[in-house]
C-alpha atoms as a PDB file:
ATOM      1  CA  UNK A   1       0.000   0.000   0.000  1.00  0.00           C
ATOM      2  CA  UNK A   2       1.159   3.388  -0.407  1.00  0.00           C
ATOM      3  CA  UNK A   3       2.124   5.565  -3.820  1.00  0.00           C
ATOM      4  CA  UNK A   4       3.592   4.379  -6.950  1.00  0.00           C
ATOM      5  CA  UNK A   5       4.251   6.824  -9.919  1.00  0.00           C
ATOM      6  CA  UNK A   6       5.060   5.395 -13.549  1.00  0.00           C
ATOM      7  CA  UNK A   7       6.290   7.509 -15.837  1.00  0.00           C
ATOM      8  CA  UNK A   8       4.483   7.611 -19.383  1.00  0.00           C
ATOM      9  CA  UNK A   9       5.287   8.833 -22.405  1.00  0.00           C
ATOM     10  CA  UNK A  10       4.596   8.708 -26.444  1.00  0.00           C
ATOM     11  CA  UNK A  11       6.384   6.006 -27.520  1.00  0.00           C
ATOM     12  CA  UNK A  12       6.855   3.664 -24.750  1.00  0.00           C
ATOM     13  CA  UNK A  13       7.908   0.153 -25.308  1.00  0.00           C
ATOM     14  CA  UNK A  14       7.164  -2.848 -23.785  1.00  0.00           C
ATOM     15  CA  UNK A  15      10.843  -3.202 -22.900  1.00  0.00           C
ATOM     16  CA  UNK A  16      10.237   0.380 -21.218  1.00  0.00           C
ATOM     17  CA  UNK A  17       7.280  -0.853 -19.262  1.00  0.00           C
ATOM     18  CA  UNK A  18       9.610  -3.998 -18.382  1.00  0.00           C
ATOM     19  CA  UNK A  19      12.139  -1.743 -16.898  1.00  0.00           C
ATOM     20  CA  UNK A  20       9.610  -0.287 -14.776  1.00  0.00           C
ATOM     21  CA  UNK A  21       8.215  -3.454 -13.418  1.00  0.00           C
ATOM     22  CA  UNK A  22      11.979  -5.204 -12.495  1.00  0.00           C
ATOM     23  CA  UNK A  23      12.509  -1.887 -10.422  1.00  0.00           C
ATOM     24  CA  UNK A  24       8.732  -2.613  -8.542  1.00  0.00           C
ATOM     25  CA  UNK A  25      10.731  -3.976  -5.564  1.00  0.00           C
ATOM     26  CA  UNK A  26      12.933  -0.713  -5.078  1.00  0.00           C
ATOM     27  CA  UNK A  27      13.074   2.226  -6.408  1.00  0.00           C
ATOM     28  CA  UNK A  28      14.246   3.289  -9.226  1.00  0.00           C
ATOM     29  CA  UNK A  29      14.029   7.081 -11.045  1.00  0.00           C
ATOM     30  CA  UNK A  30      16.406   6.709 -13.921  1.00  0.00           C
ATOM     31  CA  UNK A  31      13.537   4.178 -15.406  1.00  0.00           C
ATOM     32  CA  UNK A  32      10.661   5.915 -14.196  1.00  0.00           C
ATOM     33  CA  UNK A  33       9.537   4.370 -10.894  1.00  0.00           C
ATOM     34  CA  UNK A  34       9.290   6.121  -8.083  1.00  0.00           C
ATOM     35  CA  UNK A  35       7.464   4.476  -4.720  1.00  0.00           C
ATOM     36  CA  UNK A  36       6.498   5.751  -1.271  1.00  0.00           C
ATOM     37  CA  UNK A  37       4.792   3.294   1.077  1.00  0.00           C
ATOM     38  CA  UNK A  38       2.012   4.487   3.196  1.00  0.00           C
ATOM     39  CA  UNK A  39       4.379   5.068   6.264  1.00  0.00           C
ATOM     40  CA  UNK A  40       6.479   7.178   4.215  1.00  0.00           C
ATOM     41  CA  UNK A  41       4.602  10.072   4.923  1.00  0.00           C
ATOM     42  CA  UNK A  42       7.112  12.872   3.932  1.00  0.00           C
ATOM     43  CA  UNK A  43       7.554  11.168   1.113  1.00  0.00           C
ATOM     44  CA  UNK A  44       4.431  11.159  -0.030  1.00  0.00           C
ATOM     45  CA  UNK A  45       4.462  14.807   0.969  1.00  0.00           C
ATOM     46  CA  UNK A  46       6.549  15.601  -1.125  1.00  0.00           C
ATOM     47  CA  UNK A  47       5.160  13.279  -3.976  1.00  0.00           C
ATOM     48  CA  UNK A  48       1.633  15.490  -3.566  1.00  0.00           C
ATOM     49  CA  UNK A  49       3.258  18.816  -3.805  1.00  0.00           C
ATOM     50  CA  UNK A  50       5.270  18.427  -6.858  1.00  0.00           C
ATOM     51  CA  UNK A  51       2.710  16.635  -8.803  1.00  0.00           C
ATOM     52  CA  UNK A  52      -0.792  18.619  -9.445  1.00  0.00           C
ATOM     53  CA  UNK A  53      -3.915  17.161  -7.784  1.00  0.00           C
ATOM     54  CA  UNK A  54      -5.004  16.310 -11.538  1.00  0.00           C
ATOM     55  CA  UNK A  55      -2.490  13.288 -11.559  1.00  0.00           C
ATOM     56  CA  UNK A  56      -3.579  11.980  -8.581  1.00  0.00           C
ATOM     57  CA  UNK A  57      -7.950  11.939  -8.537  1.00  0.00           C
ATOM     58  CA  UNK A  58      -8.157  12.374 -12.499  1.00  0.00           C
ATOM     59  CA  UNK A  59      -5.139  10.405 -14.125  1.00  0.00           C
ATOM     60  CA  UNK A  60      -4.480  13.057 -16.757  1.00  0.00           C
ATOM     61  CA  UNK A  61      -2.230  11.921 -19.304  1.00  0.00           C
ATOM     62  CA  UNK A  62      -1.834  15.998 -19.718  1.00  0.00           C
ATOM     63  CA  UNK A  63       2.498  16.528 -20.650  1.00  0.00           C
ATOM     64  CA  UNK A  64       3.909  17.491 -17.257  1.00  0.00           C
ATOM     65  CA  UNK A  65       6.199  20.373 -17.208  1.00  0.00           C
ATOM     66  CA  UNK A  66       9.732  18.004 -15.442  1.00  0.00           C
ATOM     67  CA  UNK A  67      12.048  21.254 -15.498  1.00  0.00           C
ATOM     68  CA  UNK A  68       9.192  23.331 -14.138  1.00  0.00           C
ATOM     69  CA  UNK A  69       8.467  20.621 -11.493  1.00  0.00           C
ATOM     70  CA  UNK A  70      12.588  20.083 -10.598  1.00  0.00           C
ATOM     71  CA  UNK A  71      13.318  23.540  -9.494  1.00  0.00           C
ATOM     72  CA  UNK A  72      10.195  22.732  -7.301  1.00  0.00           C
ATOM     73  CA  UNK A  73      12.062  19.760  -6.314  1.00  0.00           C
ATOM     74  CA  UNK A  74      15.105  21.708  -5.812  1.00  0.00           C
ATOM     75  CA  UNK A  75      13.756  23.532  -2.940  1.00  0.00           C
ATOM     76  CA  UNK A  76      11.380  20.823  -1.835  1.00  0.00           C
ATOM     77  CA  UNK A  77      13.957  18.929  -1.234  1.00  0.00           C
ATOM     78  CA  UNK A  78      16.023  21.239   1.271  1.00  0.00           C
ATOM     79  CA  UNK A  79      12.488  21.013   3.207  1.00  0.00           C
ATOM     80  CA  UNK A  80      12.290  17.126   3.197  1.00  0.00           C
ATOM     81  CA  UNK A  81      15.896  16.492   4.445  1.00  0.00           C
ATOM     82  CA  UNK A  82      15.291  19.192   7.362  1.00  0.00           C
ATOM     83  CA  UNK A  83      11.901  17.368   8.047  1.00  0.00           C
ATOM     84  CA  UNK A  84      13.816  13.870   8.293  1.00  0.00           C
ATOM     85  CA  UNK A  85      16.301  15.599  10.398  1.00  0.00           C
ATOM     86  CA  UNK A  86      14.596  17.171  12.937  1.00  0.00           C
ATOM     87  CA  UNK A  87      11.799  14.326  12.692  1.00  0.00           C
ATOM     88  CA  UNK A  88       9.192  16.349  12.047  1.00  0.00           C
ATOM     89  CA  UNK A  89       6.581  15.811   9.226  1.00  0.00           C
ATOM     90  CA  UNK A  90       5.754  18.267   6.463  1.00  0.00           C
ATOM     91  CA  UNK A  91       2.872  19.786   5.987  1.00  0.00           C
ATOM     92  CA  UNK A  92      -0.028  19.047   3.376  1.00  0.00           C
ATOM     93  CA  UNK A  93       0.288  20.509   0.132  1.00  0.00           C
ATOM     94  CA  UNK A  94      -2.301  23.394  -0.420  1.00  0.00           C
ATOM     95  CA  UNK A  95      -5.320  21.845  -2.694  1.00  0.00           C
ATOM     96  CA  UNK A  96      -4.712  18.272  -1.492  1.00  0.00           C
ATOM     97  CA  UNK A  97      -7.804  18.844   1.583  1.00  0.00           C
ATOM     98  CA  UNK A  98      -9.969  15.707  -0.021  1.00  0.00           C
ATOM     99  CA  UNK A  99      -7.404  13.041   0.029  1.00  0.00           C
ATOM    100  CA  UNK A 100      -6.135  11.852   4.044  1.00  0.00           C
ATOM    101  CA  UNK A 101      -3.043  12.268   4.961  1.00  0.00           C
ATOM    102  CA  UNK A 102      -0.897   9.493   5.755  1.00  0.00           C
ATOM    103  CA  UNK A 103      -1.772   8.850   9.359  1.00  0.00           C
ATOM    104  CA  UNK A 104      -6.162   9.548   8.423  1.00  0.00           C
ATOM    105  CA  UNK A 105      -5.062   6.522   5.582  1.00  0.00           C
ATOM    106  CA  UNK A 106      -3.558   4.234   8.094  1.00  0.00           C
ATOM    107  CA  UNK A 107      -6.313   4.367  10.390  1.00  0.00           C
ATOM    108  CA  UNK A 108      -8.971   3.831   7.616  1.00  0.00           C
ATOM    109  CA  UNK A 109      -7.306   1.136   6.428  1.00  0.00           C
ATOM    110  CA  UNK A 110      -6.414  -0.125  10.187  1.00  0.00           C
ATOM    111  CA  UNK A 111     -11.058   0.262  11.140  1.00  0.00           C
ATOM    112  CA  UNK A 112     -11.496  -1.412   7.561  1.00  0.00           C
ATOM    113  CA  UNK A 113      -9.503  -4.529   8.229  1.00  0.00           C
ATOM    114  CA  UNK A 114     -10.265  -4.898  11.718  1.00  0.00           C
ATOM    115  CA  UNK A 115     -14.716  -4.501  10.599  1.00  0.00           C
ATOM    116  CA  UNK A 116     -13.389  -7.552   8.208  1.00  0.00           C
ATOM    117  CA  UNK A 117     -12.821  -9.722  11.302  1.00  0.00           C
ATOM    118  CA  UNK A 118      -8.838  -9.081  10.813  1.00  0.00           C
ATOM    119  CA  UNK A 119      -7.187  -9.846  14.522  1.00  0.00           C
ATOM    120  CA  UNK A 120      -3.640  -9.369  15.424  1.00  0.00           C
ATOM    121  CA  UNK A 121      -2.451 -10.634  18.199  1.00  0.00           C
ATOM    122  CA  UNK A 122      -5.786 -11.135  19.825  1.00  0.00           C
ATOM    123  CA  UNK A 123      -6.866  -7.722  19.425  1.00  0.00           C
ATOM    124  CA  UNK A 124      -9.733  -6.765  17.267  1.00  0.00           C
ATOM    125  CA  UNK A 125      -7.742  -3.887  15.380  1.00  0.00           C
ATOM    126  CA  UNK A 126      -4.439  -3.744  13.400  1.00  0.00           C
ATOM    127  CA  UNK A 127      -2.109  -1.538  13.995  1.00  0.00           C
ATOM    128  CA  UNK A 128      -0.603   0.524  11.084  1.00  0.00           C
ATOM    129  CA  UNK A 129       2.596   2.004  12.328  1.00  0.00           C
ATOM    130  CA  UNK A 130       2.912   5.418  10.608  1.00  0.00           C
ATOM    131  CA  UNK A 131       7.056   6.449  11.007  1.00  0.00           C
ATOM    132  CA  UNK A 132       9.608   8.783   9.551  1.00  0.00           C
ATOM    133  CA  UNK A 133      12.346   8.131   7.811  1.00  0.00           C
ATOM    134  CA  UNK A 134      14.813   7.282  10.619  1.00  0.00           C
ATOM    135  CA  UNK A 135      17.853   6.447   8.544  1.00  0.00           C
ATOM    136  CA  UNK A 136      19.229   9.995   6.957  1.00  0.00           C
ATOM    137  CA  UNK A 137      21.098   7.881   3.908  1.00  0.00           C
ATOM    138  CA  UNK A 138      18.016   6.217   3.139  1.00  0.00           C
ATOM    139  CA  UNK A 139      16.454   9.763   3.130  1.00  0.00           C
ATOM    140  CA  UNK A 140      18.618  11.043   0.665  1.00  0.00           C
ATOM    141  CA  UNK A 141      18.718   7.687  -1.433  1.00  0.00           C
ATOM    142  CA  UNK A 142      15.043   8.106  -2.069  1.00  0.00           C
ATOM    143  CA  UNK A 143      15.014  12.145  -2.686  1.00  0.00           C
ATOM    144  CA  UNK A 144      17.725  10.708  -5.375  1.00  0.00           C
ATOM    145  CA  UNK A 145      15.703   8.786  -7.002  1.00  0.00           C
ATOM    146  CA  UNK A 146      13.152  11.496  -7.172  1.00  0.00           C
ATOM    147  CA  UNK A 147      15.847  13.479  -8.830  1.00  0.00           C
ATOM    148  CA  UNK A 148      16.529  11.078 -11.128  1.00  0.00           C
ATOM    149  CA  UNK A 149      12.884  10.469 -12.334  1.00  0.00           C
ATOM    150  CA  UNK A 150      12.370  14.090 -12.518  1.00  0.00           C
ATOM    151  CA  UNK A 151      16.200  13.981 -14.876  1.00  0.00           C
ATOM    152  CA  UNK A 152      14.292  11.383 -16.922  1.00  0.00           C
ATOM    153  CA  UNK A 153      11.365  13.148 -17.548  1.00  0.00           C
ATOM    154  CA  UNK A 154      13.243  16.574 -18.819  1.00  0.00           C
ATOM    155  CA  UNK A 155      14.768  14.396 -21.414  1.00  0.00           C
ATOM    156  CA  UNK A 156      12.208  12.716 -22.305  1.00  0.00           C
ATOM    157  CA  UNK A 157      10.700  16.633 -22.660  1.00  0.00           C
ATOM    158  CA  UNK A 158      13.172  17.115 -24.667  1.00  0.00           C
ATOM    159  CA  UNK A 159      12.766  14.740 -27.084  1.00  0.00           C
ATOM    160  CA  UNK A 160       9.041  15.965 -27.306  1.00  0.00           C
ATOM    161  CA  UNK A 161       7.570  12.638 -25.645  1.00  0.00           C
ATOM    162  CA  UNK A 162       4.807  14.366 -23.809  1.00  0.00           C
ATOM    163  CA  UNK A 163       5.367  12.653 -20.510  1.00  0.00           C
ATOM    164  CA  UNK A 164       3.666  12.262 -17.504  1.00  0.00           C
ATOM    165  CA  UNK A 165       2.962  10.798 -14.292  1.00  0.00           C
ATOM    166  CA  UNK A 166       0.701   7.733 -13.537  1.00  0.00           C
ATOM    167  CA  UNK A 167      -0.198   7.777  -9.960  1.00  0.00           C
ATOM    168  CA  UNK A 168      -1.420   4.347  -8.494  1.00  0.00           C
ATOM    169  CA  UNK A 169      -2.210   5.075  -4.838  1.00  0.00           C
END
């Protein structure tokens, strides 16, 4: 559970989409994966303020401006590593007020399992631990590959591809 963002573009192969599904159990930009778990909730913080709410509820296949959305990253970015630092969470980008944040997710998804009959450890709700990134490297690992998918789609902008996210959450 949690975010994952293909990238799409005019032209795509099958041995492009192939890419994409080997890197499924990471992460990996430079192909056009990017993932955030549910826990991740800077993460996905930062995945819901660089990409416009019309990715996320209407899956436009609209071109997405990638050098437009990296200087956004650029200073994003600064923001998420000082979050992780000082383990604090960021705040909720403007416009996003109908989806739940990461925590209102967790618990939804905690009440929906548990009216299912779900038991864990003989109580009658799950538990969804909702965490920071405690591990700094793996912080900047993942802002990486952020960069790296955001790299990917300027060239692929530059080549006149038209490409743009697809947002499975």
């Amino acid at each position: 559970m949690g975010t994952d963002i293909y990238m799409e573009w005019q032209g795509k192969t099958e041995a492009d989409n192939d890419k994409q599904m080997e890197a499924i159990l990471s992460v990996a930009g430079n192909v056009g994966y990017l993932r955030a778990s549910i826990h991740m909730i800077n993460e996905n913080a930062v995945l819901r303020t660089v990409f416009p709410e019309k990715y996320w509820n209407e899956r436009s296949k609209d071109e997405y401006d990638f050098k437009a959305g990296f200087e956004k990253l650029e200073r994003l970015g600064i923001e998420y590593l000082q979050a992780v630092i000082s383990g604090k969470e960021m705040e909720e980008p403007e416009g996003s007020n109908n989806l739940a944040s990461g925590k209102q997710a967790a618990a939804a998804i905690s009440q929906a399992l548990a009216k299912a009959g779900w038991k864990l450890g003989g109580n009658e709700q799950i538990q969804v631990y909702c965490g920071k990134v405690e591990d700094f490297r793996e912080a900047v690992e993942w802002l990486n590959e952020v960069f790296y998918f955001f790299e990917f789609g300027i060239r692929l902008q530059e080549k006149g591809l038209k490409p743009f996210p697809y947002i499975s959450w």
